[in-house]
Protein backbone atom coordinates (compact mmCIF):
# COMPACT_ATOMS: atom_id res chain seq x y z
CA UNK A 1 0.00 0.00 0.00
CA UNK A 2 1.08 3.49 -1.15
CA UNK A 3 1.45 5.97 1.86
CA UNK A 4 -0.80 8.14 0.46
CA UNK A 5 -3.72 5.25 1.50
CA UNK A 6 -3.82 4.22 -2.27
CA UNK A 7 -3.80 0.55 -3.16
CA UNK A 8 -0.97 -0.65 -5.47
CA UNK A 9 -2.24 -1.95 -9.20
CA UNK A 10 -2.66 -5.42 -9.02
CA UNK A 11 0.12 -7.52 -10.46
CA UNK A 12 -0.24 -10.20 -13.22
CA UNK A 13 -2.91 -12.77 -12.40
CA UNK A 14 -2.47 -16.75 -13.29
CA UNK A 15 -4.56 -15.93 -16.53
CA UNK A 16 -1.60 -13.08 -18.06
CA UNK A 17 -0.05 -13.61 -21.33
CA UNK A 18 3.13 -14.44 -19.20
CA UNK A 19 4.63 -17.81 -17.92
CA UNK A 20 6.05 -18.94 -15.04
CA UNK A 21 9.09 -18.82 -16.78
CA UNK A 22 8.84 -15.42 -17.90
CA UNK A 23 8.35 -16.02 -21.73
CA UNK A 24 4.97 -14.30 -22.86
CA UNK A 25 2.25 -16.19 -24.07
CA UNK A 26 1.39 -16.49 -28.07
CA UNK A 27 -2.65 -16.13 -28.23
CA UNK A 28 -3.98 -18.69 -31.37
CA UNK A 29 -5.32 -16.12 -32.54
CA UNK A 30 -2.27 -14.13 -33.26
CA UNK A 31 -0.54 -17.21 -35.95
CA UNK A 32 -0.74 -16.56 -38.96
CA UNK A 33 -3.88 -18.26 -40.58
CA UNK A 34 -1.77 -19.13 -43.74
CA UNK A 35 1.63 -20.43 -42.48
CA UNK A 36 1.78 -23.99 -43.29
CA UNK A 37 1.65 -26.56 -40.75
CA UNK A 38 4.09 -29.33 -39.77
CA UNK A 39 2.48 -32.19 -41.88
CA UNK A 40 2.00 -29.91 -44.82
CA UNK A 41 6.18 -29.26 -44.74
CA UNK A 42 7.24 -32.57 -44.33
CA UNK A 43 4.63 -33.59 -47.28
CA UNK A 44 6.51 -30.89 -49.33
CA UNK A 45 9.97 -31.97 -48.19
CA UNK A 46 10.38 -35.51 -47.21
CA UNK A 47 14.16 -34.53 -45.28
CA UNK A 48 11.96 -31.45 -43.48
CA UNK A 49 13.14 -32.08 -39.80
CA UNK A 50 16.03 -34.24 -40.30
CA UNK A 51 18.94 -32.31 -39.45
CA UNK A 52 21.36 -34.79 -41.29
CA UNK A 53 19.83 -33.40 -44.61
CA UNK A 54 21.60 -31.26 -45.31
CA UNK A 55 24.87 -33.29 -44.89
CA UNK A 56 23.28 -35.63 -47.00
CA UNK A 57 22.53 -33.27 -50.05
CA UNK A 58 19.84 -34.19 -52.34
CA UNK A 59 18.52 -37.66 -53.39
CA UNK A 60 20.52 -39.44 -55.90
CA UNK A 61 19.04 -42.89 -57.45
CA UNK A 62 21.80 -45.33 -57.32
CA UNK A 63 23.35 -46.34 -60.36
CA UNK A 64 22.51 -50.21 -62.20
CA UNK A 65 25.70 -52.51 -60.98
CA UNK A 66 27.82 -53.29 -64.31
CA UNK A 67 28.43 -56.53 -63.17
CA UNK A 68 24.77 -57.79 -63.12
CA UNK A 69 24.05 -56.32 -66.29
CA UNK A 70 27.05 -57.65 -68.15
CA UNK A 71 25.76 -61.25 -66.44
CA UNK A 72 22.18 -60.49 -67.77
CA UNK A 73 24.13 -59.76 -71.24
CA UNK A 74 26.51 -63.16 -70.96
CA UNK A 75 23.62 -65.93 -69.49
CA UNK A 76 23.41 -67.32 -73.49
CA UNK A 77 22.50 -70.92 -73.92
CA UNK A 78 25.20 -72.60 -75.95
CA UNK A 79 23.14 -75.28 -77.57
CA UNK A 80 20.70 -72.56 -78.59
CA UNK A 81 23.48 -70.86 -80.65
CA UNK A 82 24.81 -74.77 -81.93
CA UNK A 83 21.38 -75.61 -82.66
CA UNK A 84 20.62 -72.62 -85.02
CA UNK A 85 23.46 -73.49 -87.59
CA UNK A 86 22.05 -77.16 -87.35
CA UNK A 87 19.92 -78.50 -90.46
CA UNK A 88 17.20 -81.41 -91.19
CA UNK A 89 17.77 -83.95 -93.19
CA UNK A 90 18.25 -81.59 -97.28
CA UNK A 91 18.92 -83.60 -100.65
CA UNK A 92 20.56 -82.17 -103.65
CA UNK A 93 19.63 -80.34 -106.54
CA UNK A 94 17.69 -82.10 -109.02
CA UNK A 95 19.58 -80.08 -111.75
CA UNK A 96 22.32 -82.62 -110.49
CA UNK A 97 20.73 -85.07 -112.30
CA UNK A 98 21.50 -83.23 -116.03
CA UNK A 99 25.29 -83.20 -114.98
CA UNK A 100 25.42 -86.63 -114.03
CA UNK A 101 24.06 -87.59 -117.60
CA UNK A 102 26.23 -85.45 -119.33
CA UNK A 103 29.32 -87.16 -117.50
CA UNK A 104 27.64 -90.66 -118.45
CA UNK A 105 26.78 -89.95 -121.85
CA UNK A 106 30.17 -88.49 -122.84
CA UNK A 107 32.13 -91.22 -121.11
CA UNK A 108 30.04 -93.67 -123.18
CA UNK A 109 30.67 -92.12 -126.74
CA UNK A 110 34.16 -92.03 -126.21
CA UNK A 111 33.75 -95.80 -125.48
CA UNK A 112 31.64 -96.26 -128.55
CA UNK A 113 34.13 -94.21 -130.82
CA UNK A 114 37.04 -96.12 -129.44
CA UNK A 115 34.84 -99.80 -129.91
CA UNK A 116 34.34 -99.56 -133.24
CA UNK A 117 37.35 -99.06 -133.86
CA UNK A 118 38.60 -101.60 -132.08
CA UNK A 119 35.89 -104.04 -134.08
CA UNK A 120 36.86 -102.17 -137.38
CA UNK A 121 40.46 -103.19 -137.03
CA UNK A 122 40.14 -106.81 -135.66
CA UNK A 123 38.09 -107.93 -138.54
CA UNK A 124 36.41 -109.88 -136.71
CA UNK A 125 33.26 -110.30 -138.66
CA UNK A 126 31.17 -108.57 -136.08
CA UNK A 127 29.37 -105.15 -137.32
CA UNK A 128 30.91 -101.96 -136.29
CA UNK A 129 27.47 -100.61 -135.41
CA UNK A 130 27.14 -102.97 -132.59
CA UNK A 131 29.80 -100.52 -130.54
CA UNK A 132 27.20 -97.83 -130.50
CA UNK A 133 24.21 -99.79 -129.98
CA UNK A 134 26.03 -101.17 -126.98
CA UNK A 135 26.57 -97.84 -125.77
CA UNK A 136 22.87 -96.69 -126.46
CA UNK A 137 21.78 -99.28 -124.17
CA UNK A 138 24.39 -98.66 -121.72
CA UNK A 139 22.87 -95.08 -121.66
CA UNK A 140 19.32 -95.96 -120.90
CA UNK A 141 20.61 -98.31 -118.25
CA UNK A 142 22.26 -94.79 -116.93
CA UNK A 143 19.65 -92.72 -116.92
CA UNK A 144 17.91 -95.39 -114.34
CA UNK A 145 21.20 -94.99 -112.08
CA UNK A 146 21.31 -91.61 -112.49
CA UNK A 147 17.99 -91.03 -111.08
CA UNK A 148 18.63 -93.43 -108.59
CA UNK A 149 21.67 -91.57 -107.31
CA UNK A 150 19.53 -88.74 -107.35
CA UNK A 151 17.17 -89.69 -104.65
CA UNK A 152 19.84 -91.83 -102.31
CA UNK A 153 21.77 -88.44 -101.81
CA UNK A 154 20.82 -86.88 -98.92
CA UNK A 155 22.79 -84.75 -96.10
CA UNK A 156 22.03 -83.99 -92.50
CA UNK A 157 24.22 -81.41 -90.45
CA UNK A 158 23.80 -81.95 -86.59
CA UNK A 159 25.18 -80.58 -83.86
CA UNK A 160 28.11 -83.53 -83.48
CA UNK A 161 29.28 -84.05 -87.05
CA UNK A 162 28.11 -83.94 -90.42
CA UNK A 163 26.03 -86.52 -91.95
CA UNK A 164 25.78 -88.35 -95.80
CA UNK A 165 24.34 -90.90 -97.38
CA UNK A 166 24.66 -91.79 -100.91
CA UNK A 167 24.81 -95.26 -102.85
CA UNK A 168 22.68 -97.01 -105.32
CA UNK A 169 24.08 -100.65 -105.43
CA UNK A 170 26.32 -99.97 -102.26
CA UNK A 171 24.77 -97.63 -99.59
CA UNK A 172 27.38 -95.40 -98.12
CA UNK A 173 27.15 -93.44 -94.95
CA UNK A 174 30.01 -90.95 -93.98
CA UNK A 175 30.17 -89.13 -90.61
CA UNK A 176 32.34 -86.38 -90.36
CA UNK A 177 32.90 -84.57 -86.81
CA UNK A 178 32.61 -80.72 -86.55
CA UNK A 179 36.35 -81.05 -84.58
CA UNK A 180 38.25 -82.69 -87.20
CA UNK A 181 37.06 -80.39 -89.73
CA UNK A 182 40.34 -77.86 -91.12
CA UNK A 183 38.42 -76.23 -93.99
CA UNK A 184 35.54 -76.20 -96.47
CA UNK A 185 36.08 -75.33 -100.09
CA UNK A 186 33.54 -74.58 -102.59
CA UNK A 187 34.09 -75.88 -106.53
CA UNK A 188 32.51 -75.19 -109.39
CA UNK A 189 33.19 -76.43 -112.94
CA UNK A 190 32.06 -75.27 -116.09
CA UNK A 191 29.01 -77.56 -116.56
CA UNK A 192 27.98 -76.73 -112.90
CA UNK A 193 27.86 -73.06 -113.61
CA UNK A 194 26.31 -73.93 -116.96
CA UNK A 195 23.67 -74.81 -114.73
CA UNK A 196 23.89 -72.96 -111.30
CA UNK A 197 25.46 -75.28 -109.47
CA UNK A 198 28.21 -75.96 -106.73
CA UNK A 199 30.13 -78.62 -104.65
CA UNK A 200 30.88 -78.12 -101.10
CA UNK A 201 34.36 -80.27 -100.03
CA UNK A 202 35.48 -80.33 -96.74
CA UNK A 203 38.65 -81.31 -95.84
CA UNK A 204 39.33 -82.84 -92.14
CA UNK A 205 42.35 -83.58 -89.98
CA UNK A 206 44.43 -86.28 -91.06
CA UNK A 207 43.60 -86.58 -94.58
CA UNK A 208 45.79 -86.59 -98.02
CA UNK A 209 42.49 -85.64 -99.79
CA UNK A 210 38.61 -84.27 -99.54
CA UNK A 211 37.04 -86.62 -97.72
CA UNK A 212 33.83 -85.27 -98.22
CA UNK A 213 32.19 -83.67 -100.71
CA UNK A 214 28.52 -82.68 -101.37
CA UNK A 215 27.37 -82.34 -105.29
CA UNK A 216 23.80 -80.84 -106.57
CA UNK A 217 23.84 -77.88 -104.60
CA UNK A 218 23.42 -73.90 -105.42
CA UNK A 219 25.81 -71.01 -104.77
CA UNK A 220 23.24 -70.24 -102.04
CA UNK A 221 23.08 -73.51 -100.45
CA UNK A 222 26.77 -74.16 -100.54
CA UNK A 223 27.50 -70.75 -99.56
CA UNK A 224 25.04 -71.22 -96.18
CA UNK A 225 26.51 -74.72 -95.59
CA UNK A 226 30.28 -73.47 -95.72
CA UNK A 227 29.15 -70.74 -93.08
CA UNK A 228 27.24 -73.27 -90.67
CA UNK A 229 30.15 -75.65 -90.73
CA UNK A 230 32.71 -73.35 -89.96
CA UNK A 231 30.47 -71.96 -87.06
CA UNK A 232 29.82 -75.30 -86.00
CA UNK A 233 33.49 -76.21 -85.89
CA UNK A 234 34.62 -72.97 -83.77
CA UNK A 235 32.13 -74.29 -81.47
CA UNK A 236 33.27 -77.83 -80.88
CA UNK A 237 36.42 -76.49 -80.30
CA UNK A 238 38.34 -77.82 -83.89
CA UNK A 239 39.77 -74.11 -84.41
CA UNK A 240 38.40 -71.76 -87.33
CA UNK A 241 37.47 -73.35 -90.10
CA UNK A 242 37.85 -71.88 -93.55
């Protein structure tokens, strides 16, 4: 009390603006309606109230691992790749036939030229004319083996080797391994390009000569069938085929 009688102003009641601690309230009604709350900056910024964001800098996605990808790039099936260059069971060219004839039917006039003479100068008392009549019969018998050889020629290219057939009175069947192979050639001679065709001879380990060789075929086909059997032979391991 003052000591003129007057009562001192009453001091700050329980419901002031100030804390125990001294610090002065902040009424609701004095934030700002529009500042954004705590959820809504987090939801903008997913490193709002992490104080090691900063040290962290910003989000980086982490790069693919070479190694897996160049496994995801090297998991190759090897028979996959041995079986594309593989064929079915292919015959040869029917043109073959015409070339086979033409072989035949010269190799049997020279015989007829050189029988009649033969009969001309022995005097014999046979006719010189049977020579070529001989050989005309001879010829139709060829024709028959011709065909024949025509349709027991037949190749099959596998994964293991390479496989032939061929015969008409004796059946032969040849296997020759993708690792002996040393090179494949491709001939042609001037009756086979006379009529578009080609041999394919391939030439393995160990030999003086070709031990196989495929008539009847086209450029094409021998062309395809030089390229599958040198693939085939880098892949068994015989070396690079040519």
């Amino acid at each position: 009390m003052a000591d003129d009688g007057t009562p001192p102003p009453a001091g700050p009641g329980p419901d002031a603006d100030t804390d125990v601690d001294g610090d002065p309230d902040i009424d609701a009604a004095d934030v700002d309606a529009d500042s954004p709350t705590v959820a809504e900056r987090e939801a903008d910024d997913p490193n709002a109230g992490d104080p090691d964001a900063d040290d962290r800098g910003p989000d980086v996605p982490e790069a693919a691992d070479p190694e897996a990808a160049d496994q995801e790039t090297e998991t190759v099936d090897p028979e996959a790749d041995v079986a594309a260059y593989t064929t079915d069971v292919r015959g040869v060219s029917g043109r073959v036939r015409i070339q086979w004839a033409i072989r035949l039917f010269v190799g049997l006039a020279v015989l007829a030229v050189f029988g009649r003479l033969i009969l001309s100068g022995l005097g014999a008392g046979v006719d010189p004319r049977a020579a070529p009549a001989g050989a005309g019969v001879l010829g139709l018998l060829g024709l028959v083996w011709v065909h024949l050889r025509y349709r027991a020629w037949c190749y099959h290219l596998r994964d293991d080797a390479l496989y032939l057939e061929r015969g008409v009175i004796t059946q032969v069947k040849t296997v020759a391994p993708h690792v002996r192979i040393q090179h494949v050639d491709t001939s042609r001679s001037p009756v086979e390009r006379a009529l578009g065709l080609s041999t394919l001879v391939v030439y393995t380990a160990g030999s003086r000569g070709a031990d196989v060789s495929i008539p009847g075929l086209t450029p094409e086909e021998a062309g395809d069938l030089q390229r599958r059997l040198k693939e085939l032979a880098i892949e068994s391991g015989g070396g690079d085929a040519l």
